[in-house]
PDB file of N, CA and C in Angstrom:
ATOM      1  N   UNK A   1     104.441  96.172 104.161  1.00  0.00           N
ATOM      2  CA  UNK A   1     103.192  96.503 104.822  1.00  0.00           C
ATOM      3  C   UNK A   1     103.397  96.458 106.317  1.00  0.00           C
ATOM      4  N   UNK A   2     102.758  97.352 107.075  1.00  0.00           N
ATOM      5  CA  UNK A   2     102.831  97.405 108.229  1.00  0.00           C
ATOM      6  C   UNK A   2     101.375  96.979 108.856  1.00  0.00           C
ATOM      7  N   UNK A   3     101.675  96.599 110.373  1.00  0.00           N
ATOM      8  CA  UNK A   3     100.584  96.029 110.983  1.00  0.00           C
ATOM      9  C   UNK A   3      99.825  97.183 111.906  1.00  0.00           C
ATOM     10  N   UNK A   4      98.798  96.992 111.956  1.00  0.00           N
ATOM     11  CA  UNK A   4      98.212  98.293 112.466  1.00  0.00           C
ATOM     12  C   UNK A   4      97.261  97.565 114.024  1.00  0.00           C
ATOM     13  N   UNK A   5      97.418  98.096 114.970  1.00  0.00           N
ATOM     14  CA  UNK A   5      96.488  97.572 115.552  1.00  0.00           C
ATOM     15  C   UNK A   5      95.178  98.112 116.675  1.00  0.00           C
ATOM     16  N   UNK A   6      95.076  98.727 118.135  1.00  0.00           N
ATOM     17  CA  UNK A   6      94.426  99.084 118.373  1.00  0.00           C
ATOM     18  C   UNK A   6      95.189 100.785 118.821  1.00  0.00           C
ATOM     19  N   UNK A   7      96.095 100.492 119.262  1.00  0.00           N
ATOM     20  CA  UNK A   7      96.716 101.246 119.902  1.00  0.00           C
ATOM     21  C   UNK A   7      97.347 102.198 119.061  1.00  0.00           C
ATOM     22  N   UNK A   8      97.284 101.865 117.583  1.00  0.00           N
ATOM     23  CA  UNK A   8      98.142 102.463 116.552  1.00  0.00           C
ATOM     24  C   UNK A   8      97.285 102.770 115.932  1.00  0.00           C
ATOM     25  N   UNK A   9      96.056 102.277 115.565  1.00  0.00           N
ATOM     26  CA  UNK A   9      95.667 102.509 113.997  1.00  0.00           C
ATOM     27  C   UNK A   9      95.389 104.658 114.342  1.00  0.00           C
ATOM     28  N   UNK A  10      94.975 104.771 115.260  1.00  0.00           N
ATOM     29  CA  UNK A  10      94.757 106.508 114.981  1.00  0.00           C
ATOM     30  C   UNK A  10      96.213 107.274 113.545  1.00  0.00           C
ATOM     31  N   UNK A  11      97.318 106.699 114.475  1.00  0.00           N
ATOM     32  CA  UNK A  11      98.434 107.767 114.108  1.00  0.00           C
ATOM     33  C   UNK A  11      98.306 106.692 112.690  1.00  0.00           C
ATOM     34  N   UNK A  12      98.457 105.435 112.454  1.00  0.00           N
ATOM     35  CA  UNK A  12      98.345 104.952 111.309  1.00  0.00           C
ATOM     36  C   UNK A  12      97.674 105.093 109.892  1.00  0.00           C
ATOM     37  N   UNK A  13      96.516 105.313 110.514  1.00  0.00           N
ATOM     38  CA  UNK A  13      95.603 105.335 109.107  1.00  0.00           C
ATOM     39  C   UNK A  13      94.615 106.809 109.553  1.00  0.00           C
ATOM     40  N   UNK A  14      94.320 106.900 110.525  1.00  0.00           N
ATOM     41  CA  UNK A  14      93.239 108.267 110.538  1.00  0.00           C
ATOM     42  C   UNK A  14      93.895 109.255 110.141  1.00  0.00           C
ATOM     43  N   UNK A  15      95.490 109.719 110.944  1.00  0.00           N
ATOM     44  CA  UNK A  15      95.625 110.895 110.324  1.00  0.00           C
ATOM     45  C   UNK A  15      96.641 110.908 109.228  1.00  0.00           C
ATOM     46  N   UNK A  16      96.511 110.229 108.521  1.00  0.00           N
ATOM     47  CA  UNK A  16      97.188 110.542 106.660  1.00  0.00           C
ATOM     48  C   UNK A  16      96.389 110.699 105.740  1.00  0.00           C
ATOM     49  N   UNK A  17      96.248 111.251 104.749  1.00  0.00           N
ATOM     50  CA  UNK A  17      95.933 111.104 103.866  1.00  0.00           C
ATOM     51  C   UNK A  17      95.019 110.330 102.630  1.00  0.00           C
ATOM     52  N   UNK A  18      96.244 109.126 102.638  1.00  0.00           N
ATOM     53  CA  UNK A  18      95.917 108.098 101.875  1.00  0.00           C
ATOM     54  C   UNK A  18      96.087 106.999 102.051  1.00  0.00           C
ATOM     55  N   UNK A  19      95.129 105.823 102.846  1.00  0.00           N
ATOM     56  CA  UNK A  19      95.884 104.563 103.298  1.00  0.00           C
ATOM     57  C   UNK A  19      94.999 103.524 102.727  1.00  0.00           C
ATOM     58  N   UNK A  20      95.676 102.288 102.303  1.00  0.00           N
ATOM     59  CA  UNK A  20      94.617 101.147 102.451  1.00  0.00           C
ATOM     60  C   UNK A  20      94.358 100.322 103.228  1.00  0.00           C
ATOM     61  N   UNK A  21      93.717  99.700 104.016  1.00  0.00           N
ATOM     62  CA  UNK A  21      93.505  99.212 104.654  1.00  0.00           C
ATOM     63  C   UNK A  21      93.030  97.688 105.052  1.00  0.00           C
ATOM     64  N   UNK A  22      94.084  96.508 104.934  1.00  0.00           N
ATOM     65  CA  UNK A  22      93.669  95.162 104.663  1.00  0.00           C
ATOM     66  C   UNK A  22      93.058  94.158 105.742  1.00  0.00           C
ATOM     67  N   UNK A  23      91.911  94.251 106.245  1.00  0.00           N
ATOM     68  CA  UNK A  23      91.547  93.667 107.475  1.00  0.00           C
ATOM     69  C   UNK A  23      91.276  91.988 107.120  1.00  0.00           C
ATOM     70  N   UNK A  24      91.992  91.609 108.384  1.00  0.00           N
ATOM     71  CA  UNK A  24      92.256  89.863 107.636  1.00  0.00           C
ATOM     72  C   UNK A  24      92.087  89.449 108.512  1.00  0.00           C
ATOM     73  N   UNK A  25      93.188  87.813 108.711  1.00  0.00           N
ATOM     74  CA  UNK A  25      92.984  86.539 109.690  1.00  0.00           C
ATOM     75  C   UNK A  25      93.993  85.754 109.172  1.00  0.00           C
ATOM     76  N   UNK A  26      94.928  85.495 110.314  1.00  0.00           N
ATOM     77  CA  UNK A  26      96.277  84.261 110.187  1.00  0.00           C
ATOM     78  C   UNK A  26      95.203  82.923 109.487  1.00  0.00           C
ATOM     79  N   UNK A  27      94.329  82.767 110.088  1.00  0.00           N
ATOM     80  CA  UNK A  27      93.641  81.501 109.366  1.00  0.00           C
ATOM     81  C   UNK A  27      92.374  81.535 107.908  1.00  0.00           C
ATOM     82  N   UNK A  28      92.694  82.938 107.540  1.00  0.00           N
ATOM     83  CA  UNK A  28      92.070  83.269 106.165  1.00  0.00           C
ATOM     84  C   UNK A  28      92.978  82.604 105.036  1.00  0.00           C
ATOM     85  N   UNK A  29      92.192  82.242 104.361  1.00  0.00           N
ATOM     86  CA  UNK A  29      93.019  81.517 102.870  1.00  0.00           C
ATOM     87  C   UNK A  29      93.316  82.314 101.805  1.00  0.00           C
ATOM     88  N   UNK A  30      91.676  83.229 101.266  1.00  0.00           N
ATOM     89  CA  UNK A  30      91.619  84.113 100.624  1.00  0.00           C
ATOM     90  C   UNK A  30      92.520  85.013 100.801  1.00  0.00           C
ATOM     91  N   UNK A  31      92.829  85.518 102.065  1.00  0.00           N
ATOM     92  CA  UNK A  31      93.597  86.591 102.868  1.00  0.00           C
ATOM     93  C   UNK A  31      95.204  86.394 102.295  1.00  0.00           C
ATOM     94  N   UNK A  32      95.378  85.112 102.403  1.00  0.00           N
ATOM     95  CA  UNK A  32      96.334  84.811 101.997  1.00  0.00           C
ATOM     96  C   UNK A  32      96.762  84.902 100.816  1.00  0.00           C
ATOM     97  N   UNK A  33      95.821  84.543 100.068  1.00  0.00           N
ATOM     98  CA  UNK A  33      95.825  84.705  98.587  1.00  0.00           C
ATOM     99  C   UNK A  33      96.166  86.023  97.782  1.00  0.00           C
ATOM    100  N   UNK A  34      95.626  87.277  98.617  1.00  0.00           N
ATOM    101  CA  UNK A  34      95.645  88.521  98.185  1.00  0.00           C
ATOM    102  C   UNK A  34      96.824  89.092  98.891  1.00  0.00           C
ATOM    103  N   UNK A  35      97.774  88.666  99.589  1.00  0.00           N
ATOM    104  CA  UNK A  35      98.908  88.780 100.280  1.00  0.00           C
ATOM    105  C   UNK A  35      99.893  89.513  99.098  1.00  0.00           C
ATOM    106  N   UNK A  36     100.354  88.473  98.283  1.00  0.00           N
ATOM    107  CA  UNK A  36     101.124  89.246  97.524  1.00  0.00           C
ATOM    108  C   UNK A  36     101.036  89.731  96.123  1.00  0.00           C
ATOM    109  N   UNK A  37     100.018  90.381  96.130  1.00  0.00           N
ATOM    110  CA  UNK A  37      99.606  91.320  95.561  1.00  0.00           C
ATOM    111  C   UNK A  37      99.568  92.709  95.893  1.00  0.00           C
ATOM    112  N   UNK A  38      98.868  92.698  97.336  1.00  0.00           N
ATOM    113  CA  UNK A  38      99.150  93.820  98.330  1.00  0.00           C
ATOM    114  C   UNK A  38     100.434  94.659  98.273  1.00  0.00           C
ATOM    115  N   UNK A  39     101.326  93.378  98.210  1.00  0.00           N
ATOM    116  CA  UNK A  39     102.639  93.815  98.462  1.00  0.00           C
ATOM    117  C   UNK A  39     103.149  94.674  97.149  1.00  0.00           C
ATOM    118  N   UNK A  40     102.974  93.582  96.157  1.00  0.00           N
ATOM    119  CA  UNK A  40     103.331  94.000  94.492  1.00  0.00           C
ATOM    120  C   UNK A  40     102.832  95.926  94.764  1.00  0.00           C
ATOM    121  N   UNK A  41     101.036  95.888  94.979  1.00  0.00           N
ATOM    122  CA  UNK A  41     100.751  97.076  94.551  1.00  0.00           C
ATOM    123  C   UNK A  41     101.268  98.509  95.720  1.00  0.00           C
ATOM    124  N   UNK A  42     101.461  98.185  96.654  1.00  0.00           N
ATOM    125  CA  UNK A  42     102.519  99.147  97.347  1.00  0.00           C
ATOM    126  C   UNK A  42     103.509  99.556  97.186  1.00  0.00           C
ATOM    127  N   UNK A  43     104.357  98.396  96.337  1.00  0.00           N
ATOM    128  CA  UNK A  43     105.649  99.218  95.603  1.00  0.00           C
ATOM    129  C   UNK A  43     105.499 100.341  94.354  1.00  0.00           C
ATOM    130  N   UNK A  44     104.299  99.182  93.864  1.00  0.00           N
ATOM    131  CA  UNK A  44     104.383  99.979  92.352  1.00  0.00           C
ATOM    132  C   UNK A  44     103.506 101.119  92.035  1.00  0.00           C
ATOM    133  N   UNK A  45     102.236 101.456  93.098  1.00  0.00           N
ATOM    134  CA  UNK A  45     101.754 102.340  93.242  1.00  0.00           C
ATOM    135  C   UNK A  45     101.884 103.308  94.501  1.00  0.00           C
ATOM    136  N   UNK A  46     102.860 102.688  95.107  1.00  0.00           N
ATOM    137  CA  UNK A  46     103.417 103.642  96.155  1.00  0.00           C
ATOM    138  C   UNK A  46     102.746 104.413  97.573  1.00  0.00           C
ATOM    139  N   UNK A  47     101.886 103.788  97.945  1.00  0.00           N
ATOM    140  CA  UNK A  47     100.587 103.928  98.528  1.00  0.00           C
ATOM    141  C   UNK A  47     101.128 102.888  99.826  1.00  0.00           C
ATOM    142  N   UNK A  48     100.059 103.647 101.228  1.00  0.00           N
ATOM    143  CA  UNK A  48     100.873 103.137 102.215  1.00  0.00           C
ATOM    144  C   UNK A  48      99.753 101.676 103.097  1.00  0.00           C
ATOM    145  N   UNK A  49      99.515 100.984 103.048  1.00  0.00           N
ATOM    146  CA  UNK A  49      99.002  99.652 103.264  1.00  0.00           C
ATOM    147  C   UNK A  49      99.513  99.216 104.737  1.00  0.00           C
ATOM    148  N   UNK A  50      98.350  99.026 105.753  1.00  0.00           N
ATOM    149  CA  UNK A  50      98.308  98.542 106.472  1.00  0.00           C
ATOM    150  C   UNK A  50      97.605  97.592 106.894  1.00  0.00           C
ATOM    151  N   UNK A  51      97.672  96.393 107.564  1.00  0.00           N
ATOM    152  CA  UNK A  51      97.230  95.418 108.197  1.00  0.00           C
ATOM    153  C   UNK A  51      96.552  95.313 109.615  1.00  0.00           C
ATOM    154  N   UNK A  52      95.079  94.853 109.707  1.00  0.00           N
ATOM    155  CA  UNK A  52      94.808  95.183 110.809  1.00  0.00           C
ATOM    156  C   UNK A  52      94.351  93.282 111.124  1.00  0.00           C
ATOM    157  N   UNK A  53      94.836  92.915 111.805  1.00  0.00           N
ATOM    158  CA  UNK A  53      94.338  91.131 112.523  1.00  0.00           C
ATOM    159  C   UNK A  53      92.689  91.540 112.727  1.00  0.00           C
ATOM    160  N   UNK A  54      91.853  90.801 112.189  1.00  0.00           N
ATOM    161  CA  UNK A  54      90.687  91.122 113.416  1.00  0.00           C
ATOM    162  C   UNK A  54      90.328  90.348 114.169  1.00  0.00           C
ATOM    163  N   UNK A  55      91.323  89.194 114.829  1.00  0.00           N
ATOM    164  CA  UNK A  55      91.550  88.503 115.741  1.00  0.00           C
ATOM    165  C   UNK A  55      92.151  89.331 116.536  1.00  0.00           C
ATOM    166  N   UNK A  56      93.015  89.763 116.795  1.00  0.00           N
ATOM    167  CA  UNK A  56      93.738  90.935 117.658  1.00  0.00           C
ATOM    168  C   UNK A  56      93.119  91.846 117.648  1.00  0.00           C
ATOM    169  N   UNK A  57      92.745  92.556 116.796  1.00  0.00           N
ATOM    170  CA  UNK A  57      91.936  94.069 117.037  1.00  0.00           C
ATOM    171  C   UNK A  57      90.309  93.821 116.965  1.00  0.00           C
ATOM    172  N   UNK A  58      89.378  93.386 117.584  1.00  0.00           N
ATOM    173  CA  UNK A  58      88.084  93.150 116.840  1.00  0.00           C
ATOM    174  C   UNK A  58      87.399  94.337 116.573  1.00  0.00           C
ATOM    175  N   UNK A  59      88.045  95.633 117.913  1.00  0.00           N
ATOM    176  CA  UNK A  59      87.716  97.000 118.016  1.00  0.00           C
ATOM    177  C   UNK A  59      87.398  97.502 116.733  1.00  0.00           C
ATOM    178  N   UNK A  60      88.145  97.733 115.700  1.00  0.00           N
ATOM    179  CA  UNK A  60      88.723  98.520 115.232  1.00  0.00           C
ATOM    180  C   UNK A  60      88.069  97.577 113.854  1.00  0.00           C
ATOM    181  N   UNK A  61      88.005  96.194 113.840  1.00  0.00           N
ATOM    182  CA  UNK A  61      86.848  95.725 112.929  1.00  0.00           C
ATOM    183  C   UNK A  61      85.459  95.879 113.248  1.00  0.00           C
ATOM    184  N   UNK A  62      85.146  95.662 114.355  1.00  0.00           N
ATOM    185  CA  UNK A  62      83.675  96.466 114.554  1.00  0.00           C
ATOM    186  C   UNK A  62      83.046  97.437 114.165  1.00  0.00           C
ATOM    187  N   UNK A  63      84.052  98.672 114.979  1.00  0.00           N
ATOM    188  CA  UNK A  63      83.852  99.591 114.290  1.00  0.00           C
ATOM    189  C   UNK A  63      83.220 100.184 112.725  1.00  0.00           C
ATOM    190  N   UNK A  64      84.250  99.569 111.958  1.00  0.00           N
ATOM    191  CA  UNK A  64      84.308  99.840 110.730  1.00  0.00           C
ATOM    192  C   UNK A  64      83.075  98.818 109.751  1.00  0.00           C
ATOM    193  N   UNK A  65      82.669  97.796 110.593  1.00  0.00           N
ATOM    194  CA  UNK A  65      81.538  97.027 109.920  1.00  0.00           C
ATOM    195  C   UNK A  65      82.393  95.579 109.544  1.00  0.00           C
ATOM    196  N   UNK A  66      83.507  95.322 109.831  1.00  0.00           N
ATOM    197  CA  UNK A  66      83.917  94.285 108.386  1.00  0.00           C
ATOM    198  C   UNK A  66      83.460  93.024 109.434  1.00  0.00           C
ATOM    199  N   UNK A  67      82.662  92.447 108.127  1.00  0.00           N
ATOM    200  CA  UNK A  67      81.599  91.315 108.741  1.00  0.00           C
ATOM    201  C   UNK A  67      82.327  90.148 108.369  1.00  0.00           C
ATOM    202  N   UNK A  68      83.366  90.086 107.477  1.00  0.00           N
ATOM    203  CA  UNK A  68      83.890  89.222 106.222  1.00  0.00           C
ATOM    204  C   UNK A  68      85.239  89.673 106.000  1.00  0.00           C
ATOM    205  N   UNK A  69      86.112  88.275 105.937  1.00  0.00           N
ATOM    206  CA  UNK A  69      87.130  88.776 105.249  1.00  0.00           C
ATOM    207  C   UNK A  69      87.979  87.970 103.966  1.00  0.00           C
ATOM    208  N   UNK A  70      89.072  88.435 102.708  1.00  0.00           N
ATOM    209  CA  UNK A  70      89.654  89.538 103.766  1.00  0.00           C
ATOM    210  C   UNK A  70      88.382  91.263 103.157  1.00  0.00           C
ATOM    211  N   UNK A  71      88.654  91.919 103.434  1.00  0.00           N
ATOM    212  CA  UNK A  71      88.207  93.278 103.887  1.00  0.00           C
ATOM    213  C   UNK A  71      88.977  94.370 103.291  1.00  0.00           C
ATOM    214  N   UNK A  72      89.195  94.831 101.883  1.00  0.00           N
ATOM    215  CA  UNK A  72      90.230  96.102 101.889  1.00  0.00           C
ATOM    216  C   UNK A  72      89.682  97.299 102.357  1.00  0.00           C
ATOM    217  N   UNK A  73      89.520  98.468 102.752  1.00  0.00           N
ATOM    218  CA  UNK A  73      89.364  99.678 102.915  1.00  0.00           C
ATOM    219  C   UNK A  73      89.949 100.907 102.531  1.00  0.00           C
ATOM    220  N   UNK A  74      89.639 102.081 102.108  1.00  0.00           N
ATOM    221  CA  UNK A  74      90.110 103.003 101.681  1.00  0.00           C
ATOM    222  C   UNK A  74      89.847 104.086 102.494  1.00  0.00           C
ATOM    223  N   UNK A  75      90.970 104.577 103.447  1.00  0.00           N
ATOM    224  CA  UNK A  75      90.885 105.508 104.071  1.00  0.00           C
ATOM    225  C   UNK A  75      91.797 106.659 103.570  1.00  0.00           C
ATOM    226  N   UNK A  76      90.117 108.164 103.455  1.00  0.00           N
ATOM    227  CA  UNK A  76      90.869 109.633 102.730  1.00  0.00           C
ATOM    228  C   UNK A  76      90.953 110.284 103.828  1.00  0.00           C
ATOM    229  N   UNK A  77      91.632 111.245 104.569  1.00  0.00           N
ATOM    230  CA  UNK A  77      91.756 112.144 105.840  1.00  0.00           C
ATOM    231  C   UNK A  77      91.017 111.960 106.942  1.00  0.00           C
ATOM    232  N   UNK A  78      91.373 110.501 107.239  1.00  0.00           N
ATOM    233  CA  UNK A  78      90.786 109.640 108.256  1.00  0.00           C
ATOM    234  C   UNK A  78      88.974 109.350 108.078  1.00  0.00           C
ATOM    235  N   UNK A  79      88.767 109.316 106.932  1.00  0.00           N
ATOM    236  CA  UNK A  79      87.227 108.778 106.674  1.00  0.00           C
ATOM    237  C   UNK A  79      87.371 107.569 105.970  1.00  0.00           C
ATOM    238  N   UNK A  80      86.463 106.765 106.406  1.00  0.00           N
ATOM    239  CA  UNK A  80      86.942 105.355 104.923  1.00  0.00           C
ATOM    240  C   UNK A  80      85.548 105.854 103.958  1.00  0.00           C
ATOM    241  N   UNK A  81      86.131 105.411 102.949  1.00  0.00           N
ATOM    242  CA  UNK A  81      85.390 106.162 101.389  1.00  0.00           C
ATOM    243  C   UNK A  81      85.021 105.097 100.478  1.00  0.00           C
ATOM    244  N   UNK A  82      85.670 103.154 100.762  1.00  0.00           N
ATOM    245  CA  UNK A  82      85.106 102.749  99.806  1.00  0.00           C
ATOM    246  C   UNK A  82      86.126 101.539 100.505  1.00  0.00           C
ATOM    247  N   UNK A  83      85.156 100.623 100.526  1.00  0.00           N
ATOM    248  CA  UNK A  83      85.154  99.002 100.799  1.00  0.00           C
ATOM    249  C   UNK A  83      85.293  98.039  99.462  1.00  0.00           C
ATOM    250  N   UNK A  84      86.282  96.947  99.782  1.00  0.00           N
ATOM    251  CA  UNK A  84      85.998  96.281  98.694  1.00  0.00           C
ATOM    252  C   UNK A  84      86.319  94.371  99.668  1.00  0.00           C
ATOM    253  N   UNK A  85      84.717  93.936  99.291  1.00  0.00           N
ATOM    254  CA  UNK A  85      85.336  92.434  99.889  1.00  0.00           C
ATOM    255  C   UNK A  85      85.626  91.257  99.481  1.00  0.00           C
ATOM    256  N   UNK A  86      85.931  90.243  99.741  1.00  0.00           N
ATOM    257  CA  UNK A  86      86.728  89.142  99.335  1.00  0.00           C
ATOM    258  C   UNK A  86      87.753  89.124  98.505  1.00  0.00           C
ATOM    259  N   UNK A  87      88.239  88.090  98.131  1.00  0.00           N
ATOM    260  CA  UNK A  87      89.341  88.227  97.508  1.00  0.00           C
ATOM    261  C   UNK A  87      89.682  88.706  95.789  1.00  0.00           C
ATOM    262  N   UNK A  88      90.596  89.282  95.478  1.00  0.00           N
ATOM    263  CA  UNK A  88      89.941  89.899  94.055  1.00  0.00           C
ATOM    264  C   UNK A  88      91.787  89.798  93.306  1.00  0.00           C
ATOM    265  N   UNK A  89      91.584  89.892  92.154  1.00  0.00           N
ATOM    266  CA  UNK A  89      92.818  89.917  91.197  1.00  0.00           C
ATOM    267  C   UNK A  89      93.675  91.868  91.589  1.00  0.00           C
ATOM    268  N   UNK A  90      94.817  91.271  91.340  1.00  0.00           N
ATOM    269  CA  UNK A  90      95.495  92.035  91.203  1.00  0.00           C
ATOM    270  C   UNK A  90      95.297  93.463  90.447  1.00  0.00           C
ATOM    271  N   UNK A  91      94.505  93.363  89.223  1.00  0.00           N
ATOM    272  CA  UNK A  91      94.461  94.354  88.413  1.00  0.00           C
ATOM    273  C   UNK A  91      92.651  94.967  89.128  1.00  0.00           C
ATOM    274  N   UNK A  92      92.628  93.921  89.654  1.00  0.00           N
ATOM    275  CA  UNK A  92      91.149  94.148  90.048  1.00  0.00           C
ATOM    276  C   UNK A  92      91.050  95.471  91.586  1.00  0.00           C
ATOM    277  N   UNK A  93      91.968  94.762  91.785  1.00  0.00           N
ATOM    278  CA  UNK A  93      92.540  95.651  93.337  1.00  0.00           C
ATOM    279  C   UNK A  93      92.824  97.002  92.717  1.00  0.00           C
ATOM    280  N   UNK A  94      93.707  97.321  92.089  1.00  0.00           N
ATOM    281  CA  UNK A  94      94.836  98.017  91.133  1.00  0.00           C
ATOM    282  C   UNK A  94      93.477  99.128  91.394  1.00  0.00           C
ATOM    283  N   UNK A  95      92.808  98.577  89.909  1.00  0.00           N
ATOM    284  CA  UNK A  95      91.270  99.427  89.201  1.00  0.00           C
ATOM    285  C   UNK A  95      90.679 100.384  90.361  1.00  0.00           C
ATOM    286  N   UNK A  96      90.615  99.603  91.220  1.00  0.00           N
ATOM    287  CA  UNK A  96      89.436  99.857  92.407  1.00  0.00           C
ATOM    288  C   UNK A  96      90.178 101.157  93.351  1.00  0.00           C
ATOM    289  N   UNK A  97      91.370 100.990  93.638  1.00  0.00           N
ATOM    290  CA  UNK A  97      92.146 101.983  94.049  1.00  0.00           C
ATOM    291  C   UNK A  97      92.302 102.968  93.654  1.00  0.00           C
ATOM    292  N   UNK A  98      92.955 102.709  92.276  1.00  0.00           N
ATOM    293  CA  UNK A  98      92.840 104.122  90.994  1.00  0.00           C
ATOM    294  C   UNK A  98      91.510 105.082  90.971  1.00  0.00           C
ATOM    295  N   UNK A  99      90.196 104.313  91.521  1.00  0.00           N
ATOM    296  CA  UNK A  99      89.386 105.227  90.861  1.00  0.00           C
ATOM    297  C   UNK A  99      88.955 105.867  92.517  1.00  0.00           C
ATOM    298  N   UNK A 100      89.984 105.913  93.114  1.00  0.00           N
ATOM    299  CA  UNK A 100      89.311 106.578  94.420  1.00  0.00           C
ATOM    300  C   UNK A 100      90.558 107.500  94.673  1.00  0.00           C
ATOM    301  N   UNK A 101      91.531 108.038  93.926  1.00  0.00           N
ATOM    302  CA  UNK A 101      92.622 108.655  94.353  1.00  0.00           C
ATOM    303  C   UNK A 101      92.737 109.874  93.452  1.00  0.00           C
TER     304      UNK A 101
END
């Protein structure tokens, strides 16, 4: 997973396709929790996952609303299309992805 931040997220996530989008916090637990899973489902569904701090970027969490984290997002040709918050199971993540692709 790559880190996305203010200066990047355009070329990062607006103009592709298909990205997810994990807005977190070094001092999130949950965040932590859903860490490697993230990872698991990027290999195995092949999908490109980025990380945005919203300690470092608050911009770019503002923006987008995330009140709470962690925060996944689903961004289609630079629109986000579908939020999912707190922390959630693996297959739960999985589901939620599948039905937006």
């Amino acid at each position: 997973m790559k880190l996305s931040n203010e200066n990047s997220f355009s070329a990062d996530v607006l103009e592709k396709d298909f990205v997810l989008v994990d807005f977190f916090a070094d001092w999130c637990g949950p965040c932590r929790m859903i860490l490697p899973f993230l990872e698991e489902i990027q290999n195995e569904m092949g999908i490109e996952i980025f990380k945005v701090n919203i300690d470092e970027s608050p911009n770019i969490a503002s923006k987008y609303g995330v009140m709470s984290i962690p925060t996944l997002a689903i961004f289609q040709k630079g629109e986000k299309i579908s939020v999912n918050v707190g922390a959630a199971s693996k297959a739960r993540i999985m589901d939620w992805i599948k039905s937006h692709r």
